[in-house]
PDB file of N, CA and C in Angstrom:
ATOM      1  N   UNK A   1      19.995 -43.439 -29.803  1.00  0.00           N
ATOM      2  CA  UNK A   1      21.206 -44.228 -29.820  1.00  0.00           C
ATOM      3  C   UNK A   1      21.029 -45.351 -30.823  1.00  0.00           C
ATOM      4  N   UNK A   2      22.112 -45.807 -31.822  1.00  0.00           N
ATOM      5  CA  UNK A   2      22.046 -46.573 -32.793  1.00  0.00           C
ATOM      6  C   UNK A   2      22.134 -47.723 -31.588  1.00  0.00           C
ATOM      7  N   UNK A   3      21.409 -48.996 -32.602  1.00  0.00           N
ATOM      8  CA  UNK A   3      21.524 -50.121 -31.918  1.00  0.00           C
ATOM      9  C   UNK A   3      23.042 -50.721 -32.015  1.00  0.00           C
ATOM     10  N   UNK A   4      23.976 -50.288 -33.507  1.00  0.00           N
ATOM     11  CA  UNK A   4      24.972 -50.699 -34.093  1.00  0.00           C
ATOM     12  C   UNK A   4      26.026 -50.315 -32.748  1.00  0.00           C
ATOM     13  N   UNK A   5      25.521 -49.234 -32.309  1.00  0.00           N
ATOM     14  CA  UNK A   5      26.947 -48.700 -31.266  1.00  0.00           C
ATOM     15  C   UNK A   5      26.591 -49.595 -30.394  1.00  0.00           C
ATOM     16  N   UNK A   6      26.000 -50.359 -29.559  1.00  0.00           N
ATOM     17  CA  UNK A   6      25.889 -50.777 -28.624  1.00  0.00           C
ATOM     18  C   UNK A   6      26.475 -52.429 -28.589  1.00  0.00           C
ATOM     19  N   UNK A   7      26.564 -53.215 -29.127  1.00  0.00           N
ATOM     20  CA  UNK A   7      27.653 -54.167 -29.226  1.00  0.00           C
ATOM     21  C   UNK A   7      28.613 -53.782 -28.229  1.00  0.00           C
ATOM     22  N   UNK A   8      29.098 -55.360 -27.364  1.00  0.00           N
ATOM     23  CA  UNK A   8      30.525 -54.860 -26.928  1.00  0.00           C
ATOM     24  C   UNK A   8      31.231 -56.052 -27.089  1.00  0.00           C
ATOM     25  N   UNK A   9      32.388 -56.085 -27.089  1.00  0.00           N
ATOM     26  CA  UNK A   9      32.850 -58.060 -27.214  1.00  0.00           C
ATOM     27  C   UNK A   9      33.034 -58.498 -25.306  1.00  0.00           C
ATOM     28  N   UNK A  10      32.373 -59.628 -25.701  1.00  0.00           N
ATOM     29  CA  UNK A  10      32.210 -60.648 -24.322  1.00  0.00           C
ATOM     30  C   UNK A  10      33.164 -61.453 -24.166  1.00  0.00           C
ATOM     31  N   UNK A  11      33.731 -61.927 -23.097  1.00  0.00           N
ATOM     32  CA  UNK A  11      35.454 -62.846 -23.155  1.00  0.00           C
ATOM     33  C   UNK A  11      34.414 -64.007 -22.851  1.00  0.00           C
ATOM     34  N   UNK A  12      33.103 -64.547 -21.974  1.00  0.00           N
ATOM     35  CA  UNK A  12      32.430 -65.965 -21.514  1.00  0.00           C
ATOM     36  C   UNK A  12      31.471 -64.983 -20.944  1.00  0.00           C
ATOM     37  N   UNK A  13      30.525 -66.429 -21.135  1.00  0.00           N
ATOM     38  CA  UNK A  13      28.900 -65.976 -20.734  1.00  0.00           C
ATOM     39  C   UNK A  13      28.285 -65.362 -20.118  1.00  0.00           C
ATOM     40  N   UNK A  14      29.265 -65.000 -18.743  1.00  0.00           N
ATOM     41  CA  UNK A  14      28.819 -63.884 -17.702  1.00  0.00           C
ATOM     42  C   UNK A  14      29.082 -62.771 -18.352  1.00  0.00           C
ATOM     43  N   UNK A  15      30.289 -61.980 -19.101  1.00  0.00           N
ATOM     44  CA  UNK A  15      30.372 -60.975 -19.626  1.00  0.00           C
ATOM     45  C   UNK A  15      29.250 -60.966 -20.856  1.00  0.00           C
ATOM     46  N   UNK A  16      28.610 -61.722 -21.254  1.00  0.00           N
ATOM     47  CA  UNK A  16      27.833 -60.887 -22.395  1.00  0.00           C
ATOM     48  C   UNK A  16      26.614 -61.002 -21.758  1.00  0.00           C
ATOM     49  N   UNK A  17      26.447 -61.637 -20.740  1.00  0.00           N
ATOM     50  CA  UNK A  17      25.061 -61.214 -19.853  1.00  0.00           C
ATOM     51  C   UNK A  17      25.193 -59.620 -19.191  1.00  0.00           C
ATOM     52  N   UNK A  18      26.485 -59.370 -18.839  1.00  0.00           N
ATOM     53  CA  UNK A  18      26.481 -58.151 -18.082  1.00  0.00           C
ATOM     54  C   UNK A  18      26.736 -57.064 -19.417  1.00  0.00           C
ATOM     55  N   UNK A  19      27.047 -57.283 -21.013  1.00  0.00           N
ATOM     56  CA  UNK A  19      27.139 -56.713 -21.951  1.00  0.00           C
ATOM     57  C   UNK A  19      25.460 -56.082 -22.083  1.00  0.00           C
ATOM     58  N   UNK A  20      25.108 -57.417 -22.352  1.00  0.00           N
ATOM     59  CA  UNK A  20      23.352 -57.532 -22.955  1.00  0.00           C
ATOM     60  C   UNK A  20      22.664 -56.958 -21.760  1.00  0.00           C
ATOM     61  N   UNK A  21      22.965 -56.552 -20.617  1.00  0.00           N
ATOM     62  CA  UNK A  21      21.964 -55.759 -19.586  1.00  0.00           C
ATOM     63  C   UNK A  21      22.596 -54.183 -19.748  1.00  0.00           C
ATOM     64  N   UNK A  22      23.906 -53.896 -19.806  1.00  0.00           N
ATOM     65  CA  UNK A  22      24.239 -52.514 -20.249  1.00  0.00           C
ATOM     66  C   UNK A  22      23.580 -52.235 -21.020  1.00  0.00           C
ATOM     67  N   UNK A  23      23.800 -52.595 -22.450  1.00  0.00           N
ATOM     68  CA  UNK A  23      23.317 -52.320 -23.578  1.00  0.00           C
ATOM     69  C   UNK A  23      21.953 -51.680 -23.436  1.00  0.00           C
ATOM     70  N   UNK A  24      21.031 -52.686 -22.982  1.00  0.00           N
ATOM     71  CA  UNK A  24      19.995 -52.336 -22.525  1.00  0.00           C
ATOM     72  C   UNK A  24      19.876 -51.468 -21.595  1.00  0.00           C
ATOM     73  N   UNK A  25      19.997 -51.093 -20.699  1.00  0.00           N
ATOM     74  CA  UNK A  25      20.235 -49.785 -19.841  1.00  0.00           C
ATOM     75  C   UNK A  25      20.046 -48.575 -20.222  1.00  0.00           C
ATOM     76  N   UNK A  26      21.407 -48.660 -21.114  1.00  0.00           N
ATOM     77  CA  UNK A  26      21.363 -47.435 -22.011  1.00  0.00           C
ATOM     78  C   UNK A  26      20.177 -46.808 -23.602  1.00  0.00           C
ATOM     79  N   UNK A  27      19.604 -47.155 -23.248  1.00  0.00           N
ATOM     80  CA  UNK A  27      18.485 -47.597 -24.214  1.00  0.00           C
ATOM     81  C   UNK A  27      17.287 -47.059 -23.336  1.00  0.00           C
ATOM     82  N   UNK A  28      16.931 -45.766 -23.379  1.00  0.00           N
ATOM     83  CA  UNK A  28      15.815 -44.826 -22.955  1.00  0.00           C
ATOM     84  C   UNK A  28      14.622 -45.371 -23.076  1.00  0.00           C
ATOM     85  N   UNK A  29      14.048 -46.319 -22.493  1.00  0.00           N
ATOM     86  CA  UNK A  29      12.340 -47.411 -22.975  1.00  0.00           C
ATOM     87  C   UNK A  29      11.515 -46.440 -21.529  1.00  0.00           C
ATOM     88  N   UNK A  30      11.697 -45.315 -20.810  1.00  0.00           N
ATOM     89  CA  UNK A  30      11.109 -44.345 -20.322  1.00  0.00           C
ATOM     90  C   UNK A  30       9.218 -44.392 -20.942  1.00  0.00           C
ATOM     91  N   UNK A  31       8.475 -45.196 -20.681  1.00  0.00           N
ATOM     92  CA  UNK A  31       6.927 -44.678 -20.833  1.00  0.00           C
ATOM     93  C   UNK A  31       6.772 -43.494 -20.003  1.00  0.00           C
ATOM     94  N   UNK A  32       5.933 -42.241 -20.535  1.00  0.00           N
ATOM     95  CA  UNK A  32       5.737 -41.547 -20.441  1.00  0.00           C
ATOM     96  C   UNK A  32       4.594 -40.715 -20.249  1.00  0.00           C
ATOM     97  N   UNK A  33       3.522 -42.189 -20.912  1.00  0.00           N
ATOM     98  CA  UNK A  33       2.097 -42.162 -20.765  1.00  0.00           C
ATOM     99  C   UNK A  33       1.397 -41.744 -21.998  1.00  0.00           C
ATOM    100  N   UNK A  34       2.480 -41.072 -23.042  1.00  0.00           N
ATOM    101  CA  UNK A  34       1.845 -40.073 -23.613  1.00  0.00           C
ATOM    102  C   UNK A  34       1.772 -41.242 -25.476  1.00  0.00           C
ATOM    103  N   UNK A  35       2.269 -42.815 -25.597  1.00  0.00           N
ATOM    104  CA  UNK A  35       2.741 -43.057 -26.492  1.00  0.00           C
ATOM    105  C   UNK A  35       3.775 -42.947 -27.139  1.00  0.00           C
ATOM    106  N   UNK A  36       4.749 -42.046 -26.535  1.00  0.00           N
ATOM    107  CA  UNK A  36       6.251 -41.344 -27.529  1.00  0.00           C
ATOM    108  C   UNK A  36       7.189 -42.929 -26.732  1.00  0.00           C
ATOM    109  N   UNK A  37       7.110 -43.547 -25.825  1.00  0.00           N
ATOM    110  CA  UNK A  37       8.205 -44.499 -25.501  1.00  0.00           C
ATOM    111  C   UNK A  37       9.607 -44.421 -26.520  1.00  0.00           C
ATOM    112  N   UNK A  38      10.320 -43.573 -26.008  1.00  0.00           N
ATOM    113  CA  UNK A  38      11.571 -43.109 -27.355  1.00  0.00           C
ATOM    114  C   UNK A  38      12.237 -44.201 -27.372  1.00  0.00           C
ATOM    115  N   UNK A  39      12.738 -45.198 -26.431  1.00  0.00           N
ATOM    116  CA  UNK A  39      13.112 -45.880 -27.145  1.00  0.00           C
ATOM    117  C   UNK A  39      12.935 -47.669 -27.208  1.00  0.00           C
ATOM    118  N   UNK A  40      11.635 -47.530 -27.118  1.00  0.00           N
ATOM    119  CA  UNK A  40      11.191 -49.460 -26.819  1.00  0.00           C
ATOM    120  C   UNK A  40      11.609 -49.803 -28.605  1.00  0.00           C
ATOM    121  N   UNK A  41      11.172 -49.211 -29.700  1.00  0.00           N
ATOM    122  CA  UNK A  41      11.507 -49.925 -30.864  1.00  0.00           C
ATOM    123  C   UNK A  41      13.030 -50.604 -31.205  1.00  0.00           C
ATOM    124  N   UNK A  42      14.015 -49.613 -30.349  1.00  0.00           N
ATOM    125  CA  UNK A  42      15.395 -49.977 -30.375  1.00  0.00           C
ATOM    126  C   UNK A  42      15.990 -50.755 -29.341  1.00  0.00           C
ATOM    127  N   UNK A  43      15.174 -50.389 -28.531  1.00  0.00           N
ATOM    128  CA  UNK A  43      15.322 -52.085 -27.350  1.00  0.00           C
ATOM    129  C   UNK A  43      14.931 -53.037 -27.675  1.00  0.00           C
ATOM    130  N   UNK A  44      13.723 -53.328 -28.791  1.00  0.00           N
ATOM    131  CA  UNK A  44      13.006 -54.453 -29.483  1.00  0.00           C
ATOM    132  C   UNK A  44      14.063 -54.740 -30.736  1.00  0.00           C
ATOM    133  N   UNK A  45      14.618 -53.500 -30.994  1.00  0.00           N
ATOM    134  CA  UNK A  45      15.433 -54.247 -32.767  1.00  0.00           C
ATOM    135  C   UNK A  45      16.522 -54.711 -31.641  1.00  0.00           C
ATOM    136  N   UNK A  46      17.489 -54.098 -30.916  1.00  0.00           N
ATOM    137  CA  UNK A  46      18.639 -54.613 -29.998  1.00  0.00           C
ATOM    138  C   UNK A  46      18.478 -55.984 -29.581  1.00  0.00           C
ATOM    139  N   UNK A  47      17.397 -56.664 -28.718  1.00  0.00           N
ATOM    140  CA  UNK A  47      16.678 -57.974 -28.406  1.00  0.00           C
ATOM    141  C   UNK A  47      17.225 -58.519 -30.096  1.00  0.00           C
ATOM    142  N   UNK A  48      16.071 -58.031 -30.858  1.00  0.00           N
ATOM    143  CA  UNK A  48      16.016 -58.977 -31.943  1.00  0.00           C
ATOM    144  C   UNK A  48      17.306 -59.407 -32.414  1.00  0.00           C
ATOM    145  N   UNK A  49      18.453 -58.412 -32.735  1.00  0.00           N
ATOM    146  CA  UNK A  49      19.777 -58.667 -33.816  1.00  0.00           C
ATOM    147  C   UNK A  49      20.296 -59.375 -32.723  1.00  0.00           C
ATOM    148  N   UNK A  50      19.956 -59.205 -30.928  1.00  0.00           N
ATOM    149  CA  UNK A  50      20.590 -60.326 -30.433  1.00  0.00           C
ATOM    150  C   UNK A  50      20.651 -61.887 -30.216  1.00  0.00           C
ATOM    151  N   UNK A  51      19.191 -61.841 -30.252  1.00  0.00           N
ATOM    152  CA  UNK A  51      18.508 -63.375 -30.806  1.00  0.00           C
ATOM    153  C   UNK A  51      18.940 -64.064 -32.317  1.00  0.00           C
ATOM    154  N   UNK A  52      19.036 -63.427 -33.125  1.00  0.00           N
ATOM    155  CA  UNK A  52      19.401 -63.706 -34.369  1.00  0.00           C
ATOM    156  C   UNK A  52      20.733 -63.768 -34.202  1.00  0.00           C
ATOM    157  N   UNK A  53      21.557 -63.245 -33.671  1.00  0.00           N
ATOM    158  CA  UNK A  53      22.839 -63.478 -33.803  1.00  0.00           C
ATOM    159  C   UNK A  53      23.274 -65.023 -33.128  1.00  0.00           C
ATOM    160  N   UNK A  54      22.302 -65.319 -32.279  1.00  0.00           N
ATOM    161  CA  UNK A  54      22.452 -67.169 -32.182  1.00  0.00           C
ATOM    162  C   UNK A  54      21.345 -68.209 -32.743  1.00  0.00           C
ATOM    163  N   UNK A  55      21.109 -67.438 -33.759  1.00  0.00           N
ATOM    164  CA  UNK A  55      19.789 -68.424 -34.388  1.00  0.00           C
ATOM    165  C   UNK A  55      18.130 -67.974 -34.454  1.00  0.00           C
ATOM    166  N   UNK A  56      18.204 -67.268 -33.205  1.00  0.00           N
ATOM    167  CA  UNK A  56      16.841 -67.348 -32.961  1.00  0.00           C
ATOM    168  C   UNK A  56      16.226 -65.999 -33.222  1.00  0.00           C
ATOM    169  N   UNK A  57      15.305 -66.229 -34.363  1.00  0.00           N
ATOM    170  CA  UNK A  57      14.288 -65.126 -35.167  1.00  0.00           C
ATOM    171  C   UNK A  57      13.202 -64.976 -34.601  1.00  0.00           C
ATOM    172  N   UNK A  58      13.101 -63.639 -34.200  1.00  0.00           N
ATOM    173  CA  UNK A  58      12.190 -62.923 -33.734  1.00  0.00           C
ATOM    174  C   UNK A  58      11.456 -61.994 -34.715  1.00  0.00           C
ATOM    175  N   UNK A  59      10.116 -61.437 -34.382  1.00  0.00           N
ATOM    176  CA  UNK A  59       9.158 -60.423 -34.908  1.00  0.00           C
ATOM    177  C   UNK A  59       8.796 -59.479 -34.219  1.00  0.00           C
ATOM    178  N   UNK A  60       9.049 -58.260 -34.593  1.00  0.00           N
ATOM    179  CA  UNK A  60       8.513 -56.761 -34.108  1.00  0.00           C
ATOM    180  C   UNK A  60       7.185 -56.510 -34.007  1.00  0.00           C
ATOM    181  N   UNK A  61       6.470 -55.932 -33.234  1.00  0.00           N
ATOM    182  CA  UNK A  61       5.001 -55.829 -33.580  1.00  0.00           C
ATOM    183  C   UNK A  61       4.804 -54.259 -32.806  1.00  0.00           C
ATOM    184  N   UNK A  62       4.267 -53.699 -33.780  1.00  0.00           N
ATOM    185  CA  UNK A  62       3.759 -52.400 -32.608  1.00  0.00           C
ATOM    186  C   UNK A  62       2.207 -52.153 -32.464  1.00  0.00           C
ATOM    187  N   UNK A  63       2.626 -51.159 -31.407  1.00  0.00           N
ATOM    188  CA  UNK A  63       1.024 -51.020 -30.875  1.00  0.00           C
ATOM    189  C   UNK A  63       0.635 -49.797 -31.486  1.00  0.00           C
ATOM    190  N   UNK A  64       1.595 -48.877 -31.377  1.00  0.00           N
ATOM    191  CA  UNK A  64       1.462 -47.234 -31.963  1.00  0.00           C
ATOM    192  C   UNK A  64       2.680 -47.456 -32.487  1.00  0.00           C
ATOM    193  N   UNK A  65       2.973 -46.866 -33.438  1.00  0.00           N
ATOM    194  CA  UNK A  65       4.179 -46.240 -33.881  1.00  0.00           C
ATOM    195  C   UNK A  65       5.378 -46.093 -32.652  1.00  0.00           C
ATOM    196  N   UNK A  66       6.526 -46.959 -32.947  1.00  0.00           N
ATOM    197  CA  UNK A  66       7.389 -46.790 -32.077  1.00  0.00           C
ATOM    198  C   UNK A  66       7.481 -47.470 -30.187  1.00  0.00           C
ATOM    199  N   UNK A  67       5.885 -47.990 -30.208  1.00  0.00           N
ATOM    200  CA  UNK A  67       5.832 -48.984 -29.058  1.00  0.00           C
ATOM    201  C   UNK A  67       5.585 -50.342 -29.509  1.00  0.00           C
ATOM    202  N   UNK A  68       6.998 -50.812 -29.251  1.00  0.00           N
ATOM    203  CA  UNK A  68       7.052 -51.953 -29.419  1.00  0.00           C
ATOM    204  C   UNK A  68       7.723 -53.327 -28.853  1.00  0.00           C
ATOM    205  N   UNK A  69       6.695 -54.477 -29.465  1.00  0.00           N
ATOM    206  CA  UNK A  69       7.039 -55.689 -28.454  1.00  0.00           C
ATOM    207  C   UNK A  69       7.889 -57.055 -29.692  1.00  0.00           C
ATOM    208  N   UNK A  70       8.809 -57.818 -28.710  1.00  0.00           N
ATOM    209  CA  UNK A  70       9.182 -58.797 -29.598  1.00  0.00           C
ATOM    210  C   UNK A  70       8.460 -59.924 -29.267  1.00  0.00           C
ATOM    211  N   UNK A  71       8.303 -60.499 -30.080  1.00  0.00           N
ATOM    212  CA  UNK A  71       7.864 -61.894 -29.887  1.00  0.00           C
ATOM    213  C   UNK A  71       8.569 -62.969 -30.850  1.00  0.00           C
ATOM    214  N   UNK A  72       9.816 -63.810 -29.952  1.00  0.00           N
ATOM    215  CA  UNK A  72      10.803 -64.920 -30.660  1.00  0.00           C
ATOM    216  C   UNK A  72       9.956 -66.380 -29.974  1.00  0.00           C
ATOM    217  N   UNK A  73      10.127 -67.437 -30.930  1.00  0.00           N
ATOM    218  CA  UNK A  73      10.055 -68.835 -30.435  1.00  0.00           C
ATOM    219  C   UNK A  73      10.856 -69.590 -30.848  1.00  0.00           C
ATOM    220  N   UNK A  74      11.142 -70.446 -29.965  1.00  0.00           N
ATOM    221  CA  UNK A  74      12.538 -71.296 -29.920  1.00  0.00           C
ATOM    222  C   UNK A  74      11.696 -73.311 -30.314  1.00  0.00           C
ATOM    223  N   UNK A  75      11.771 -73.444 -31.092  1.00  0.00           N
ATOM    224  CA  UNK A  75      11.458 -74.898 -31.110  1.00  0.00           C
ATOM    225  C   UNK A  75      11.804 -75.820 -30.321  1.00  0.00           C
ATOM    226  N   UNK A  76      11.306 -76.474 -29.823  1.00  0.00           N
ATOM    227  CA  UNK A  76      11.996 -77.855 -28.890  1.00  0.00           C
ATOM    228  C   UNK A  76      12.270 -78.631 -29.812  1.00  0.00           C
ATOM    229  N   UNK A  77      13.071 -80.053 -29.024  1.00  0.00           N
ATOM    230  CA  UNK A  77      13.760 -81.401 -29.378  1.00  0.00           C
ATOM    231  C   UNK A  77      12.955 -81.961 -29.667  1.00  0.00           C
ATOM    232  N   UNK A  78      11.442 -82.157 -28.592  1.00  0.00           N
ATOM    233  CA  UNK A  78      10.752 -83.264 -28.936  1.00  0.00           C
ATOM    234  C   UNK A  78       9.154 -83.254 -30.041  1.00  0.00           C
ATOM    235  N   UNK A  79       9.364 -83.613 -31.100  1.00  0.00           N
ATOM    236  CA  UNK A  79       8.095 -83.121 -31.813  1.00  0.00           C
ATOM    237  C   UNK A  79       6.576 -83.660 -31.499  1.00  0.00           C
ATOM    238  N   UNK A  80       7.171 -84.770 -30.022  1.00  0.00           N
ATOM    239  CA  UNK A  80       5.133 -84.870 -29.487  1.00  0.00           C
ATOM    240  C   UNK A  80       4.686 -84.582 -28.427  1.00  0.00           C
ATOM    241  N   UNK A  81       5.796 -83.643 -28.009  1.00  0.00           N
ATOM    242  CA  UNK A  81       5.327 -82.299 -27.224  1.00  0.00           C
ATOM    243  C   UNK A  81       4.844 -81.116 -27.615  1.00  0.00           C
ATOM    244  N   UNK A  82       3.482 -81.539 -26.869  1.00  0.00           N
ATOM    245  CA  UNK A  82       2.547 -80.291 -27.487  1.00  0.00           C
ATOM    246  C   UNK A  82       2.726 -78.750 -26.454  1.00  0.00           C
ATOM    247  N   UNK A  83       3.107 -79.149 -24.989  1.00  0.00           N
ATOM    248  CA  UNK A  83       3.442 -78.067 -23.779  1.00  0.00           C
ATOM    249  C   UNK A  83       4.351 -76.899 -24.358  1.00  0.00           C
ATOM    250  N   UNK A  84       3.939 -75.500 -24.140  1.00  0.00           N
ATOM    251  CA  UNK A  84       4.993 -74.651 -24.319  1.00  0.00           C
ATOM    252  C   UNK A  84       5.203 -73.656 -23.069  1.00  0.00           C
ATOM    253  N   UNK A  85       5.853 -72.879 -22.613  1.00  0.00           N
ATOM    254  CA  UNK A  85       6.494 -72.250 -22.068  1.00  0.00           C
ATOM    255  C   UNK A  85       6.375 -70.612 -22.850  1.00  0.00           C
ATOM    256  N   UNK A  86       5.629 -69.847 -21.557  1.00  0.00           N
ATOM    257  CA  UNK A  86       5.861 -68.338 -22.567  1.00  0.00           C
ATOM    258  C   UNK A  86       6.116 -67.847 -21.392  1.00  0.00           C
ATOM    259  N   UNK A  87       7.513 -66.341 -21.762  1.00  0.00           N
ATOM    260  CA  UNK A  87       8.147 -65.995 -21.310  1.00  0.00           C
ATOM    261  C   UNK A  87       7.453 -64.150 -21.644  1.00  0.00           C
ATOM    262  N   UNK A  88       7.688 -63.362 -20.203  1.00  0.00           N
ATOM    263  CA  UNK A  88       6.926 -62.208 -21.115  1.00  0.00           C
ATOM    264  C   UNK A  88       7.522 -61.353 -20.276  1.00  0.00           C
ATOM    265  N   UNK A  89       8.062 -59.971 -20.442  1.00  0.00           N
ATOM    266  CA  UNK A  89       8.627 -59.155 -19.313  1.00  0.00           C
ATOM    267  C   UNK A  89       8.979 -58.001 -20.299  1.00  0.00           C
ATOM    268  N   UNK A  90       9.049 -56.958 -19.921  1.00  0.00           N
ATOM    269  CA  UNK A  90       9.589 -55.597 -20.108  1.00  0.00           C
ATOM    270  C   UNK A  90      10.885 -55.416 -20.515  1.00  0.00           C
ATOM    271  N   UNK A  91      11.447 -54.853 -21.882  1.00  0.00           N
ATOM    272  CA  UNK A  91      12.562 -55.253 -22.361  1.00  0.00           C
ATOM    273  C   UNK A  91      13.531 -54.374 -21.800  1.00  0.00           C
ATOM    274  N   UNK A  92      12.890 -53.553 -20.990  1.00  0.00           N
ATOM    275  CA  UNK A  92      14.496 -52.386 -19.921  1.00  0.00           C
ATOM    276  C   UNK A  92      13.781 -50.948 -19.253  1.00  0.00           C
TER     277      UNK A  92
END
């Protein structure tokens, strides 16, 4: 499944939360054991063009070909805060 088809338009914030969990849904990230995960790279580009679409740039990284993880960081307000916050979970 193209990531392009999966867009939907959101009317307020609850609808593109319940957009951005469809989307994802439909998006086969099935481990299998075997390395083929068909579709974590397109759940990782989907994440990404969605982060970027409010600013925030993310990086792809794989492990094998086609298993793959994002990793985005969001800057804080205060620059003499050294504390960060990491967020880590299974993209669907």
């Amino acid at each position: 499944m193209s990531t392009d088809t999966l867009h939907t338009a959101a009317t307020g914030p609850e609808d593109e939360v319940v957009d951005l969990c469809r989307d994802l849904i439909r998006i086969d990230t099935t481990n299998y054991g075997d390395n083929s995960g068909p579709g974590e790279r397109a759940a990782a580009e989907y994440v990404a063009t969605s982060l970027a679409d409010v600013g925030v740039e993310g990086t792809i990284y794989e492990s094998e070909p086609g298993r793959a993880s994002l990793v985005a960081r969001i800057e804080g307000s205060d620059p003499n805060r050294t504390d960060a916050l990491l967020m880590q979970g299974h993209l669907f």
